[in-house]
C-alpha atoms as a PDB file:
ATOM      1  CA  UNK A   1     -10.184   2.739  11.167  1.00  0.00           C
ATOM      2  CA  UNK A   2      -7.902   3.124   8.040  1.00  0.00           C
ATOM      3  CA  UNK A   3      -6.126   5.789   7.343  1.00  0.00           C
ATOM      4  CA  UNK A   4      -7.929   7.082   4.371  1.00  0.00           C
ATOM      5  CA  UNK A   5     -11.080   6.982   6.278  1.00  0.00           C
ATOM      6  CA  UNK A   6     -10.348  10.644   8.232  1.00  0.00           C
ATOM      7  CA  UNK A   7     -11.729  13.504   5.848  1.00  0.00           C
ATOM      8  CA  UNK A   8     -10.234  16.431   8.057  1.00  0.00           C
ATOM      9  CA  UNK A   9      -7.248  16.948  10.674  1.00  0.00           C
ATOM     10  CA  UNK A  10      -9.989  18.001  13.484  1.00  0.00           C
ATOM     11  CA  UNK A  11     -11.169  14.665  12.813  1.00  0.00           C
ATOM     12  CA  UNK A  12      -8.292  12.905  13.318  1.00  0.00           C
ATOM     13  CA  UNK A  13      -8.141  15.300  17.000  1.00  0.00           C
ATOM     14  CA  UNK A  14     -11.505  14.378  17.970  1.00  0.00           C
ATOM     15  CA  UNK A  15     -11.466  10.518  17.572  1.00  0.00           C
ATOM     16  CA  UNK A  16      -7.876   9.753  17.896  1.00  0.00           C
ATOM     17  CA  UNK A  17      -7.075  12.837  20.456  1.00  0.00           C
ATOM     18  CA  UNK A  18      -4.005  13.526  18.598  1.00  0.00           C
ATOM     19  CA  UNK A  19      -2.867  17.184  17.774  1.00  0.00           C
ATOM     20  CA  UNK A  20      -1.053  18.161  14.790  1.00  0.00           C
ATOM     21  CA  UNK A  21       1.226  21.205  14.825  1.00  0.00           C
ATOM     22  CA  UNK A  22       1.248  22.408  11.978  1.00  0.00           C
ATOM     23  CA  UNK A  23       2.937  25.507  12.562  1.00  0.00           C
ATOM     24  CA  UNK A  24       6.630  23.846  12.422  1.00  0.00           C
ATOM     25  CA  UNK A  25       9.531  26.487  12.186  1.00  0.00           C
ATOM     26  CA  UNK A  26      12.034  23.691  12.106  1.00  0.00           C
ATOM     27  CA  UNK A  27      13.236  25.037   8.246  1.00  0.00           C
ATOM     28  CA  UNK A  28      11.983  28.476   7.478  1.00  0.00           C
ATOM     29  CA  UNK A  29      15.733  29.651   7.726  1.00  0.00           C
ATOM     30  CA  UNK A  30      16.449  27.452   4.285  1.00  0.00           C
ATOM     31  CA  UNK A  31      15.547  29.379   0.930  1.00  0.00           C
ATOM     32  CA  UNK A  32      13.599  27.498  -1.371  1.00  0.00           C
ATOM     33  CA  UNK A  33      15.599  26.478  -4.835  1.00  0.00           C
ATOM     34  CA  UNK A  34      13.951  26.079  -8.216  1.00  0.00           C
ATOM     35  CA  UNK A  35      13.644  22.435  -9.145  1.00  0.00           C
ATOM     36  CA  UNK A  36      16.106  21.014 -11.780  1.00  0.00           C
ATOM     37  CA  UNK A  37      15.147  19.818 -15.130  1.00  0.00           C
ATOM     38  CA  UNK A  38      16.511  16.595 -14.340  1.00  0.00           C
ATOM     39  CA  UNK A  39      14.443  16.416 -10.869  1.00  0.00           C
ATOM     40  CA  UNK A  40      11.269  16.702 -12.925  1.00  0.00           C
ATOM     41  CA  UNK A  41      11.855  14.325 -15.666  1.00  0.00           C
ATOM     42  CA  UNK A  42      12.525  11.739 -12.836  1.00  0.00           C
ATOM     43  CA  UNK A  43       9.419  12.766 -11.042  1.00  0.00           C
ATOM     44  CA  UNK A  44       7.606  12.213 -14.190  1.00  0.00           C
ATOM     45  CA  UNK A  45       9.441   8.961 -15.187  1.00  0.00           C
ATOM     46  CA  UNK A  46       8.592   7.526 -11.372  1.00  0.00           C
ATOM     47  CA  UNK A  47       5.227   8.781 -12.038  1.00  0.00           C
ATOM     48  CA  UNK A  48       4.777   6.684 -14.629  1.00  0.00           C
ATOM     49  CA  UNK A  49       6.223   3.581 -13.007  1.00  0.00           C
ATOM     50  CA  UNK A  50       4.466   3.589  -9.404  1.00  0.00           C
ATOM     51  CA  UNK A  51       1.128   4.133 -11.817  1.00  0.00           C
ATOM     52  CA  UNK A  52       1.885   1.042 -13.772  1.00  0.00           C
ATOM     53  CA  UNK A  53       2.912  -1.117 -10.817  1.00  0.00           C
ATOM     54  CA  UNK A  54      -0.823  -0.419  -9.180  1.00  0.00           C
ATOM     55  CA  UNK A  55      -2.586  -1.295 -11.914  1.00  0.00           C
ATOM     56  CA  UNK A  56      -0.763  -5.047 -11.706  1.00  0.00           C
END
């Protein structure tokens, strides 16, 4: 069964048997930081680029 083919995470539990955690603690200690222009415009640019490559 593909990947895209589970609609929900109890899903995934009740035909795979797997259990996700989702309650991770592993970073809450880090304080999140406001995203640089330059992250953005990068995001946007690779955006663009994965969108074209699919269409190929």
């Amino acid at each position: 069964m593909p990947y895209s083919d589970f609609q929900t995470l109890g899903q995934i539990h009740k035909e795979l048997g797997i259990t996700i955690k989702d309650a991770n603690k592993l970073y809450t200690h880090i304080d999140p930081v406001e995203l640089t222009q330059w992250f953005r415009e990068t995001m946007e640019i690779l955006k663009y680029f994965i969108g074209t490559c699919q269409q190929v």
